[in-house]
Structure formats: C-alpha cells, structure tokens
PDB file of N, CA and C in Angstrom:
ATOM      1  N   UNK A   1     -27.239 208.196  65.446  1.00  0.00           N
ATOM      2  CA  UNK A   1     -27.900 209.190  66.271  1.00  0.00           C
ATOM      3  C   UNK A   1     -28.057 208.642  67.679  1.00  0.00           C
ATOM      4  N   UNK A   2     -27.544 209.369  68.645  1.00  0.00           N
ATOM      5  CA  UNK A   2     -28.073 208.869  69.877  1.00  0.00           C
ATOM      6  C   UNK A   2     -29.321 209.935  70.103  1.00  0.00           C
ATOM      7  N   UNK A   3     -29.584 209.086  71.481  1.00  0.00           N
ATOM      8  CA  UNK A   3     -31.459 209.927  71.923  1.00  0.00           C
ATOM      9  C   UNK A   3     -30.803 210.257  73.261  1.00  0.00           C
ATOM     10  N   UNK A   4     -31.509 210.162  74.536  1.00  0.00           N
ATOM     11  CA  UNK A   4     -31.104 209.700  75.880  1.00  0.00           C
ATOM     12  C   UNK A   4     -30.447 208.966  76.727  1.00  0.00           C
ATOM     13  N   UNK A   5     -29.453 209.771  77.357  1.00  0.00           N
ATOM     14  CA  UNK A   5     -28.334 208.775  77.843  1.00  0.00           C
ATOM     15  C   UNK A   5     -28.746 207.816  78.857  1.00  0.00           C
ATOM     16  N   UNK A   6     -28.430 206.669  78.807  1.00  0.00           N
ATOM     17  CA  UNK A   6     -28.983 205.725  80.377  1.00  0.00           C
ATOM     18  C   UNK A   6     -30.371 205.293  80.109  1.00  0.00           C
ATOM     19  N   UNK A   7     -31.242 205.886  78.940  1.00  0.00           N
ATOM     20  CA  UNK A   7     -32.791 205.236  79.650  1.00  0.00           C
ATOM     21  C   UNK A   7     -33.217 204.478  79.071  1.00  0.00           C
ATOM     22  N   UNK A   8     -32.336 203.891  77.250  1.00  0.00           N
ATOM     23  CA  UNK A   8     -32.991 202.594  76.886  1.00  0.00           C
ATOM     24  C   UNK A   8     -33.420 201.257  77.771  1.00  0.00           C
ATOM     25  N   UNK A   9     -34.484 200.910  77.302  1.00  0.00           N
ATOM     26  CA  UNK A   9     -35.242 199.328  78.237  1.00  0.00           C
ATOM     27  C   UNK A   9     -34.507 198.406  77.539  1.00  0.00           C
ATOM     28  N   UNK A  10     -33.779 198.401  76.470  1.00  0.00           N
ATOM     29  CA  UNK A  10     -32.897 197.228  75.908  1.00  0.00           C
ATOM     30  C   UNK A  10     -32.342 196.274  76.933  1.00  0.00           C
ATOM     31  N   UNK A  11     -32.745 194.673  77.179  1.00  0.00           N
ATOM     32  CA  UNK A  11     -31.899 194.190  77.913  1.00  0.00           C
ATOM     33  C   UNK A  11     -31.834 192.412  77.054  1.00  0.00           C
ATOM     34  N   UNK A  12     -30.232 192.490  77.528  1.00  0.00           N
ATOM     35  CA  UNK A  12     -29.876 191.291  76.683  1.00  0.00           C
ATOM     36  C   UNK A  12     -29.195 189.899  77.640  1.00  0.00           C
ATOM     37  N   UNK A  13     -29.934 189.082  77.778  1.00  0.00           N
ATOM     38  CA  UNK A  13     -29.705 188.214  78.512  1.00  0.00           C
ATOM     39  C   UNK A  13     -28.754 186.862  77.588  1.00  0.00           C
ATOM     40  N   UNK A  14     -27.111 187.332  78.238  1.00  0.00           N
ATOM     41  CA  UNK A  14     -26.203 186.385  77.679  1.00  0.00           C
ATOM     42  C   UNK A  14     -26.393 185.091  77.750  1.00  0.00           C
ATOM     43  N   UNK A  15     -27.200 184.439  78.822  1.00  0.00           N
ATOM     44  CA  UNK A  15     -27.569 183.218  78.946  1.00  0.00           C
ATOM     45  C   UNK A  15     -27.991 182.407  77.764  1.00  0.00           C
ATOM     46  N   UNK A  16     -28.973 183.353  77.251  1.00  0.00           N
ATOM     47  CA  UNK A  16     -30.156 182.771  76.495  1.00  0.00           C
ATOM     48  C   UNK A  16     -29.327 182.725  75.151  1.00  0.00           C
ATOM     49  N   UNK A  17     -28.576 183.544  74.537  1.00  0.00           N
ATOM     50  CA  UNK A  17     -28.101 184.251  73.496  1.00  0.00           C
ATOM     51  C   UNK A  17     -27.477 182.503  72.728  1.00  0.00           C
ATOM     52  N   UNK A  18     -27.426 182.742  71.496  1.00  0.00           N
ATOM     53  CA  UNK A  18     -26.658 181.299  71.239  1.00  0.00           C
ATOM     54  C   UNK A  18     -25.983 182.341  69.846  1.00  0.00           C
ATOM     55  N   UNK A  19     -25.834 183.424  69.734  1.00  0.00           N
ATOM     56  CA  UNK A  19     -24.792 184.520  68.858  1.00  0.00           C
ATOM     57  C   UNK A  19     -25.504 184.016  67.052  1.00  0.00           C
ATOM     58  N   UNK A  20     -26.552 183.831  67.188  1.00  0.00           N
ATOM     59  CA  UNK A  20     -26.851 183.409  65.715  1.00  0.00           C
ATOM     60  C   UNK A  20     -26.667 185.019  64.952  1.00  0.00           C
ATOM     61  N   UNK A  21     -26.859 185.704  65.771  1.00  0.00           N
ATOM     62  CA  UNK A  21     -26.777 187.764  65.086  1.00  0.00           C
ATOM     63  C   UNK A  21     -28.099 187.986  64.292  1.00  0.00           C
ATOM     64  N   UNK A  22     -29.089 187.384  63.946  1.00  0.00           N
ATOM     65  CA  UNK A  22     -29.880 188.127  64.024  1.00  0.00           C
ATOM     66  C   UNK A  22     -30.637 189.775  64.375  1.00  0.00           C
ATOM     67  N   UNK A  23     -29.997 189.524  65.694  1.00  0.00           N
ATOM     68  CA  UNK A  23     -30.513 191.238  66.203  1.00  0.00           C
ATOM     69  C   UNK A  23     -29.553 191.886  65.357  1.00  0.00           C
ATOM     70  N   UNK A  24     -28.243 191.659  65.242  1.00  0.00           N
ATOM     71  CA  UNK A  24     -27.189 192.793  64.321  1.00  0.00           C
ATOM     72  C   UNK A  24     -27.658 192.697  62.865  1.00  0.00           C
ATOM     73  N   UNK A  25     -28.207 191.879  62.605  1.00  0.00           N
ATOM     74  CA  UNK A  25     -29.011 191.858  60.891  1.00  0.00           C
ATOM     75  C   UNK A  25     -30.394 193.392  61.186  1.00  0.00           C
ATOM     76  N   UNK A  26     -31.076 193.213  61.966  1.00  0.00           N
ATOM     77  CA  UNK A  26     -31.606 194.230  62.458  1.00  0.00           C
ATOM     78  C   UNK A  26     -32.173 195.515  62.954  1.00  0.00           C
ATOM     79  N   UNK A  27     -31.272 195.453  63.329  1.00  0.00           N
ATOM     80  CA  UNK A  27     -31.278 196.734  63.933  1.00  0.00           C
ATOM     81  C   UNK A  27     -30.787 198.315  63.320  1.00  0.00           C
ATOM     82  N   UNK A  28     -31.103 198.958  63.451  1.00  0.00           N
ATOM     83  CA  UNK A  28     -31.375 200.117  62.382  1.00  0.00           C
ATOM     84  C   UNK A  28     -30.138 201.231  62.586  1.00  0.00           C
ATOM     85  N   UNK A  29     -29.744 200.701  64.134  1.00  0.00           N
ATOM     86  CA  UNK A  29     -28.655 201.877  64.316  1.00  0.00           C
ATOM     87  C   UNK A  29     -27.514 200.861  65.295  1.00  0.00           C
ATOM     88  N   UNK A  30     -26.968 199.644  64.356  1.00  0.00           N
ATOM     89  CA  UNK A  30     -26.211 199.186  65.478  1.00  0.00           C
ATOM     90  C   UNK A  30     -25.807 199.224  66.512  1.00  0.00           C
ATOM     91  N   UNK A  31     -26.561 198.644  67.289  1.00  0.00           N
ATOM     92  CA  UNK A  31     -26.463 198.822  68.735  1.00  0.00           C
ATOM     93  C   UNK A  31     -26.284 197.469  69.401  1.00  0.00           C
ATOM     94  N   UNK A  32     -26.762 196.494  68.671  1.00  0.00           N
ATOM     95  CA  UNK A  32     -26.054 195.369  69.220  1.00  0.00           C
ATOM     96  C   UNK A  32     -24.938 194.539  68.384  1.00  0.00           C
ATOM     97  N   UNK A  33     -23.561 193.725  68.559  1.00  0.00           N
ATOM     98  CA  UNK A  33     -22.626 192.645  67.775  1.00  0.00           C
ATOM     99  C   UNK A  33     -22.204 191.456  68.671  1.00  0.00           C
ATOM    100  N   UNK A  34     -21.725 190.472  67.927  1.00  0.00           N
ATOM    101  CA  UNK A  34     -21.701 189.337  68.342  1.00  0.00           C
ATOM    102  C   UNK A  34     -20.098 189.117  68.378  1.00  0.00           C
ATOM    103  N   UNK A  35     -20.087 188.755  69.792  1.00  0.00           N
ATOM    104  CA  UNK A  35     -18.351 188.548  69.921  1.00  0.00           C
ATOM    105  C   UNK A  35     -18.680 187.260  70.940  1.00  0.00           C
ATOM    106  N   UNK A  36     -17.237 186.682  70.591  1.00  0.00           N
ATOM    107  CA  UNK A  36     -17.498 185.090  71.209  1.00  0.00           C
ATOM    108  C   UNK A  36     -18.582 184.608  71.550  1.00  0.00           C
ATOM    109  N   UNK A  37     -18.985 184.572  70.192  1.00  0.00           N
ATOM    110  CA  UNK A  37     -20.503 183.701  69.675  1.00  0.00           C
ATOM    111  C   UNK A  37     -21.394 184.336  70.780  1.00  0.00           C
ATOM    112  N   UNK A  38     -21.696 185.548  71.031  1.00  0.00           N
ATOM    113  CA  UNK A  38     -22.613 186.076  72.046  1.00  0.00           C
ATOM    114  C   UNK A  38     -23.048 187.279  71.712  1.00  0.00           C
ATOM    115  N   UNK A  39     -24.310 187.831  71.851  1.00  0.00           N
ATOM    116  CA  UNK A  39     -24.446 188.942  71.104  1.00  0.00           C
ATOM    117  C   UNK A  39     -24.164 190.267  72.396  1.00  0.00           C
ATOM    118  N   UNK A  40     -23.703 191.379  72.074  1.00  0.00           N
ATOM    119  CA  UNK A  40     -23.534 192.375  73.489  1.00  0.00           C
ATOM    120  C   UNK A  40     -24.422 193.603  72.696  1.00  0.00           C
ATOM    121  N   UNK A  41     -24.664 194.221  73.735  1.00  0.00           N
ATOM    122  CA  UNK A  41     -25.193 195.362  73.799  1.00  0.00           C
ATOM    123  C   UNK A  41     -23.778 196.728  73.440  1.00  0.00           C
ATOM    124  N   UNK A  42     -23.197 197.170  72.433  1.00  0.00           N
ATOM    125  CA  UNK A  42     -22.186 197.803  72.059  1.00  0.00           C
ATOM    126  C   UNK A  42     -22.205 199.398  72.500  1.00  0.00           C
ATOM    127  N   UNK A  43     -23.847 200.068  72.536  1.00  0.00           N
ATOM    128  CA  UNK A  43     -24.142 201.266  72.561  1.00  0.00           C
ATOM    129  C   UNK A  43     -25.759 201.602  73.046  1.00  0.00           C
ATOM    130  N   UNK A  44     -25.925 201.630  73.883  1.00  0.00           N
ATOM    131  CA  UNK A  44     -27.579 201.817  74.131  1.00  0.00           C
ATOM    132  C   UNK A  44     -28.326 203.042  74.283  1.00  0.00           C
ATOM    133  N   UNK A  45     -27.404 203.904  74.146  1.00  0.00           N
ATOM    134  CA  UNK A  45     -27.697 205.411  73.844  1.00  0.00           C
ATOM    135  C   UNK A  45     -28.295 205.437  72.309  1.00  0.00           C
ATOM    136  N   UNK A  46     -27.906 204.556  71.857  1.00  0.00           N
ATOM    137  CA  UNK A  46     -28.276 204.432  70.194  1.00  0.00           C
ATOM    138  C   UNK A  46     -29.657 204.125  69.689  1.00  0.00           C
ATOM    139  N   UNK A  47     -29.899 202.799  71.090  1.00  0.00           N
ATOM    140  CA  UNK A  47     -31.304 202.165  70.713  1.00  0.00           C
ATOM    141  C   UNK A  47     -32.167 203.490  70.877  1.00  0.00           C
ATOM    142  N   UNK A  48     -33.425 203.179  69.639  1.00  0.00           N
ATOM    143  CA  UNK A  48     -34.727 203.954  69.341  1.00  0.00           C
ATOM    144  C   UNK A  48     -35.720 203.382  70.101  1.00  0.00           C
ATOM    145  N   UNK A  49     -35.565 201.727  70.636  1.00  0.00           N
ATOM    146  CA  UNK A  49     -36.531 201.047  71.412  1.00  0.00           C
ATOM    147  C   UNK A  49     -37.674 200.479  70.039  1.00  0.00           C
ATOM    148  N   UNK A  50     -37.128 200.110  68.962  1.00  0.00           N
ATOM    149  CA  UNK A  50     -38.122 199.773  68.160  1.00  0.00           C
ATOM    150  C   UNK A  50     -38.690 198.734  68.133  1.00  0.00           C
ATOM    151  N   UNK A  51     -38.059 197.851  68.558  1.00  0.00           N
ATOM    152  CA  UNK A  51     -38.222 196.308  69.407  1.00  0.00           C
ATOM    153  C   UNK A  51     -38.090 195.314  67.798  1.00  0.00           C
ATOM    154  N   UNK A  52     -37.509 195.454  67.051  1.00  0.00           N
ATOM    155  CA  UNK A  52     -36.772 194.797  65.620  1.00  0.00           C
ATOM    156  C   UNK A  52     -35.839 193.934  66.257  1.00  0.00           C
ATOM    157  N   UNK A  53     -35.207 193.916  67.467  1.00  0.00           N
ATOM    158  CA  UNK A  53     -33.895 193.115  67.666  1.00  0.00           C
ATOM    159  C   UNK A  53     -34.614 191.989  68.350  1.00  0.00           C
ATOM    160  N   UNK A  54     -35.623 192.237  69.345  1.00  0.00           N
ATOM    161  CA  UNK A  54     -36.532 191.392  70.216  1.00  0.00           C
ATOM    162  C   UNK A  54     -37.648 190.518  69.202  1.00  0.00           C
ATOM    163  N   UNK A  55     -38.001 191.332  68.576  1.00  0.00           N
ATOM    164  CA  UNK A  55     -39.039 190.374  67.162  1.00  0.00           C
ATOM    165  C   UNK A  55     -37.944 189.279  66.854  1.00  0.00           C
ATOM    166  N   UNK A  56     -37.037 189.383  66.567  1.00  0.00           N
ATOM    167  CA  UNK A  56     -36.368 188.600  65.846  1.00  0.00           C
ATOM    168  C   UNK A  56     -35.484 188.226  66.496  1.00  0.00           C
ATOM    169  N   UNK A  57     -35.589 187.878  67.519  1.00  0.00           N
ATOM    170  CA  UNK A  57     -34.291 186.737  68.585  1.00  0.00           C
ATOM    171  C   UNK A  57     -34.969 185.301  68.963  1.00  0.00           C
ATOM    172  N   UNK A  58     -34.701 184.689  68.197  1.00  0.00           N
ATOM    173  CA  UNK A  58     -35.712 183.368  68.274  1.00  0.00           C
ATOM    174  C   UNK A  58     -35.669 182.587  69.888  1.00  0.00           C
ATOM    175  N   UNK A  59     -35.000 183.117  70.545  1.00  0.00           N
ATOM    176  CA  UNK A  59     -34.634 182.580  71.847  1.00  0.00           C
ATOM    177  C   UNK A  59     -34.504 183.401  72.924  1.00  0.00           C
ATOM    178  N   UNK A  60     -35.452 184.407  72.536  1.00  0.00           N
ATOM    179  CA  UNK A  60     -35.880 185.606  73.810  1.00  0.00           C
ATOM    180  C   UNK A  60     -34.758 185.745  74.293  1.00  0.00           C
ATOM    181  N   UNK A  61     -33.445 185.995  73.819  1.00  0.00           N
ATOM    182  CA  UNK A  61     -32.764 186.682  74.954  1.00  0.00           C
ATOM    183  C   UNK A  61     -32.942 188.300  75.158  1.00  0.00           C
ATOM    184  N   UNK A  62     -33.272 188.731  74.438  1.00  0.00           N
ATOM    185  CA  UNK A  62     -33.906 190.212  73.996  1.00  0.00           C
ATOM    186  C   UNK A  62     -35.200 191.109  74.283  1.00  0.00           C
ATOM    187  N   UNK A  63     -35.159 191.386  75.369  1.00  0.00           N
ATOM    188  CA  UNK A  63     -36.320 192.306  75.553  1.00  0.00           C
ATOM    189  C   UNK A  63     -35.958 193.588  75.806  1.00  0.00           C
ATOM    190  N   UNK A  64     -37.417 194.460  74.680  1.00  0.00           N
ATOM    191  CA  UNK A  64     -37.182 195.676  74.893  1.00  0.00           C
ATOM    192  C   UNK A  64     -38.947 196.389  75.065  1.00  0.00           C
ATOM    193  N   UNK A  65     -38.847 197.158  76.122  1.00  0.00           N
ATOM    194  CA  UNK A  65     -40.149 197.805  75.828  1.00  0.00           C
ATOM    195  C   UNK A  65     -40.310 198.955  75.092  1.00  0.00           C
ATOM    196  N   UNK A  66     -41.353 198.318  73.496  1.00  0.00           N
ATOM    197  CA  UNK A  66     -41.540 199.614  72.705  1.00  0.00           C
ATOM    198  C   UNK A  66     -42.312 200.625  73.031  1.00  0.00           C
ATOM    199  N   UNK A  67     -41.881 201.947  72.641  1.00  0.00           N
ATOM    200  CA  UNK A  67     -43.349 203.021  72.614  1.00  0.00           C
ATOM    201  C   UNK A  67     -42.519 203.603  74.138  1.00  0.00           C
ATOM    202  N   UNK A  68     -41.755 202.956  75.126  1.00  0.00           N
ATOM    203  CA  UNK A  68     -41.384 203.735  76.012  1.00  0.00           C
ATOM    204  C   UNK A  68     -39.923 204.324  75.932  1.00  0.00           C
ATOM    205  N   UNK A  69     -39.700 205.211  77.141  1.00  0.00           N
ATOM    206  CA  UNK A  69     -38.065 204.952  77.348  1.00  0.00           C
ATOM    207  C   UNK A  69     -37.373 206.840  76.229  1.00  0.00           C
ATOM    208  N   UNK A  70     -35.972 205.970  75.252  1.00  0.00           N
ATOM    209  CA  UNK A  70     -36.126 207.376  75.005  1.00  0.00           C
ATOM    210  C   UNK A  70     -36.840 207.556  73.998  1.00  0.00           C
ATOM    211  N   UNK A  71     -37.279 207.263  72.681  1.00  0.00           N
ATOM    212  CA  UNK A  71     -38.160 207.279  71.386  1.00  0.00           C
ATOM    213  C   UNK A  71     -39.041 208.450  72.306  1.00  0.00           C
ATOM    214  N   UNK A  72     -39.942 207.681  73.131  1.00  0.00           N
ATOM    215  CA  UNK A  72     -41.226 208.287  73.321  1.00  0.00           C
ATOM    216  C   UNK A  72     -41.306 209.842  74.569  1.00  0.00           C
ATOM    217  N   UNK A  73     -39.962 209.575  75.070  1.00  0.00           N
ATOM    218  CA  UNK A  73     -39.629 210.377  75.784  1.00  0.00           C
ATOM    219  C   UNK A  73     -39.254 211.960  74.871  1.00  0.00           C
ATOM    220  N   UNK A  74     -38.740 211.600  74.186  1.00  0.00           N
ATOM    221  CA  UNK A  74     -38.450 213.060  73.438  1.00  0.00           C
ATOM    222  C   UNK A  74     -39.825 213.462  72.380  1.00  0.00           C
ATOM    223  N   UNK A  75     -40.580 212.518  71.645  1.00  0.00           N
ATOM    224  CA  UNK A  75     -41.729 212.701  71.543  1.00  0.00           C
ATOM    225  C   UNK A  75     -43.003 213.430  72.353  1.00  0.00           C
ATOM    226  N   UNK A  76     -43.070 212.899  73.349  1.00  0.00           N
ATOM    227  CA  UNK A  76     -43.955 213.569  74.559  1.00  0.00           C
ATOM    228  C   UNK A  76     -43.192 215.024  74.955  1.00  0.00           C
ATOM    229  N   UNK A  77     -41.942 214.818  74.879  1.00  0.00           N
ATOM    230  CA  UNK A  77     -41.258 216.297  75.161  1.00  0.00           C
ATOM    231  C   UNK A  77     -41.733 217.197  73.709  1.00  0.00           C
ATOM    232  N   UNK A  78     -41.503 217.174  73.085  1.00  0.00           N
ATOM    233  CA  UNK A  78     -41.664 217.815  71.945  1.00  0.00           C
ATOM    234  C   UNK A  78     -43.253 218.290  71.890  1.00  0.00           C
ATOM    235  N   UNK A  79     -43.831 217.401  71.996  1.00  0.00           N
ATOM    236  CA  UNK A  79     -45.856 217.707  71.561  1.00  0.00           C
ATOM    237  C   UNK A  79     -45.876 218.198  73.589  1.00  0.00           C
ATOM    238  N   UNK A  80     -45.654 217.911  74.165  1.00  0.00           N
ATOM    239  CA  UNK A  80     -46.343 218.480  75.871  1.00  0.00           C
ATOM    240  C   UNK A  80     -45.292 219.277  76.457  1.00  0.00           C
ATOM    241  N   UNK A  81     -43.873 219.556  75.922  1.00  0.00           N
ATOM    242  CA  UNK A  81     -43.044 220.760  76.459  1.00  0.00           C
ATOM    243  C   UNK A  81     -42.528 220.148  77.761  1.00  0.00           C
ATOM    244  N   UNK A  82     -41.186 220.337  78.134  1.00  0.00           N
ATOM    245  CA  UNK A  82     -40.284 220.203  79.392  1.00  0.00           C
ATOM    246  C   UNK A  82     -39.794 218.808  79.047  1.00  0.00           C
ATOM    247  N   UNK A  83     -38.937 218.779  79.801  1.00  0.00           N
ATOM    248  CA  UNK A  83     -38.180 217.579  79.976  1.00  0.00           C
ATOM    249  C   UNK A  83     -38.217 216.342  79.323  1.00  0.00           C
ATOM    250  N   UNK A  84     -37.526 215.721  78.527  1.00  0.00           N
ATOM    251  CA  UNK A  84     -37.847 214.440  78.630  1.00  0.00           C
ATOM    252  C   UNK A  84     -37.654 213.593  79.814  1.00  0.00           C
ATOM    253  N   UNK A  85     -38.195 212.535  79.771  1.00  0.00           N
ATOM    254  CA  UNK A  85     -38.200 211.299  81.368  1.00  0.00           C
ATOM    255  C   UNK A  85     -38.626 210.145  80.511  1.00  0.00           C
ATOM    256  N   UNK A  86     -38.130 209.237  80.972  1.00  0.00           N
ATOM    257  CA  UNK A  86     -39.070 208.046  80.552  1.00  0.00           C
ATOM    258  C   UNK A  86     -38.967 206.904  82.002  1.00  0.00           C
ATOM    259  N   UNK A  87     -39.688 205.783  82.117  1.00  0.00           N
ATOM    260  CA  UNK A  87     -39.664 204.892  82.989  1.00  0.00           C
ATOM    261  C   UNK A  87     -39.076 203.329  83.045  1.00  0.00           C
ATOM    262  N   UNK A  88     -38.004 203.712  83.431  1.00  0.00           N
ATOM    263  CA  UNK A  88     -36.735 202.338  83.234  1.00  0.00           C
ATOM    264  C   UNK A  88     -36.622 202.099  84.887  1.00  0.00           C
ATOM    265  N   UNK A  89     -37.628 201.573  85.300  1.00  0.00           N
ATOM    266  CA  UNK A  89     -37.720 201.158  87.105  1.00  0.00           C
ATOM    267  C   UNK A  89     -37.481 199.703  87.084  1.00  0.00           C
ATOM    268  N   UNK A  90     -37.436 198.897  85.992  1.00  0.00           N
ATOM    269  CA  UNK A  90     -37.168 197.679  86.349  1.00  0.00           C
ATOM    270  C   UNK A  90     -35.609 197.206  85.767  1.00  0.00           C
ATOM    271  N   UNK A  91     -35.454 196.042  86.717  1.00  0.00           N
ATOM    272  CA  UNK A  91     -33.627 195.164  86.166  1.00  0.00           C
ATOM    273  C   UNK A  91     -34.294 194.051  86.655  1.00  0.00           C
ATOM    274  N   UNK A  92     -34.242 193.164  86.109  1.00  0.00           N
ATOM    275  CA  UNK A  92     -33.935 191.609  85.927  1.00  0.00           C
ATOM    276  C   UNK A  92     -32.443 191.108  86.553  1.00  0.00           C
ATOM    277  N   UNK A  93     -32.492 190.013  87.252  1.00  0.00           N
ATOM    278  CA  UNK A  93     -31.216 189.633  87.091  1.00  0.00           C
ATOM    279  C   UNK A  93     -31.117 189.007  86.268  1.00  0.00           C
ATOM    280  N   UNK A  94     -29.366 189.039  85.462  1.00  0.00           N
ATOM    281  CA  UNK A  94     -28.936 188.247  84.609  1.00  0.00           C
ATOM    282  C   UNK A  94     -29.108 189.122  83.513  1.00  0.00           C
ATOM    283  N   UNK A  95     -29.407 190.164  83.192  1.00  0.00           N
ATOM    284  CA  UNK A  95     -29.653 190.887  82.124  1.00  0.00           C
ATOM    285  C   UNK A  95     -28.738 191.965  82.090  1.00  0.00           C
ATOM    286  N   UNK A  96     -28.591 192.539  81.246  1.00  0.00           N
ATOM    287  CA  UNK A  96     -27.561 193.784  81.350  1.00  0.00           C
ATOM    288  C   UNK A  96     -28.668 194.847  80.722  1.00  0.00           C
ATOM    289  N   UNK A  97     -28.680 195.628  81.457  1.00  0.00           N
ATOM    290  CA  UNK A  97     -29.401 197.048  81.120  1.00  0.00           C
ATOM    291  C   UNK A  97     -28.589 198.445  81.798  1.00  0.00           C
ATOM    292  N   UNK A  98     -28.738 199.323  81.360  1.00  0.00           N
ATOM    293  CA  UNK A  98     -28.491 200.767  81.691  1.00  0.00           C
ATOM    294  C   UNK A  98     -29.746 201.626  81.913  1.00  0.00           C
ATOM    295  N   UNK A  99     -30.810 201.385  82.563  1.00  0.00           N
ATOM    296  CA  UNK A  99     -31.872 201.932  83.078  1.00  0.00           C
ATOM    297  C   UNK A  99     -31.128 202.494  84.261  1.00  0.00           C
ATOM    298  N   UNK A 100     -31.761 204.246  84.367  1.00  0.00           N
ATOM    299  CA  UNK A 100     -31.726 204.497  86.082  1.00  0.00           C
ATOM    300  C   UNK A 100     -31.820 204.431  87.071  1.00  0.00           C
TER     301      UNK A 100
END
C-alpha cells in the first residue's frame, strides 16, 4: 500500500549503515533492502512512519519521525476533512530523504 507521495520523514544515513538488515527483517511494507552491504531506502511512498526500522538499527542510521508525515496525515484528513499535509521541513546532510 502506498500513502503520500514525497512526505515520508524516513531518512537513512549510508554512513552509519554497516547492512546487518535488520530494518528489512522489519518493516511491515518493505521499504527498505540491503545491497552492497548497505541498507537503501527502495520505496518511501510505502513507509507508514511506524518507526520499527529506527527501533531496531543498532547504529542509528535510521531516523524516522512517528505519529507524523503520511500515517497521520491521512488520519487527521479523515477525522477533520480536507487535505492531507504533513510537515517534512527538515534534511540533514548526508541523509537521503524525499521530504518537500
């Protein structure tokens, strides 16, 4: 299932990553795999933002903010009517994200 295009907070910092896959043990709607021992971000339209891949990356390369983004965005749309939006204003360098 995808949610919202562009607004997952998923960001995966290759630096940190040492490809143990953990997050791909994880994650509920594959969205992240490990290619040359590194884990990538494959689909981020996918992430729910449940933060299961970030619990369990023993080496923080993985941050995601839960409760925002799209999960909560179509939630709040649904119970308060109009649009979904969510707030993806930040990038890190060194991280790969698809925030607006």
């Amino acid at each position: 299932m995808k949610y919202l295009s562009n607004v997952a907070t998923l960001m995966l910092d290759r630096e940190k990553c040492t490809g143990c896959g953990n997050c791909t043990e994880v994650c509920p709607h594959a969205v992240l795999s490990v290619r040359d021992k590194k884990a990538s971000i494959t689909d981020l339209d996918k992430c729910m933002e449940c933060g299961a891949c970030e619990t369990n990356c023993p080496f923080g390369a993985i941050t995601v903010d839960r409760g925002v983004g799209c999960a909560a965005a179509l939630i709040n749309s649904m119970l308060y009517g109009g649009e979904p939006s969510c707030d993806c204003s930040s990038s890190q360098s060194g991280k790969t994200t698809a925030c607006c």
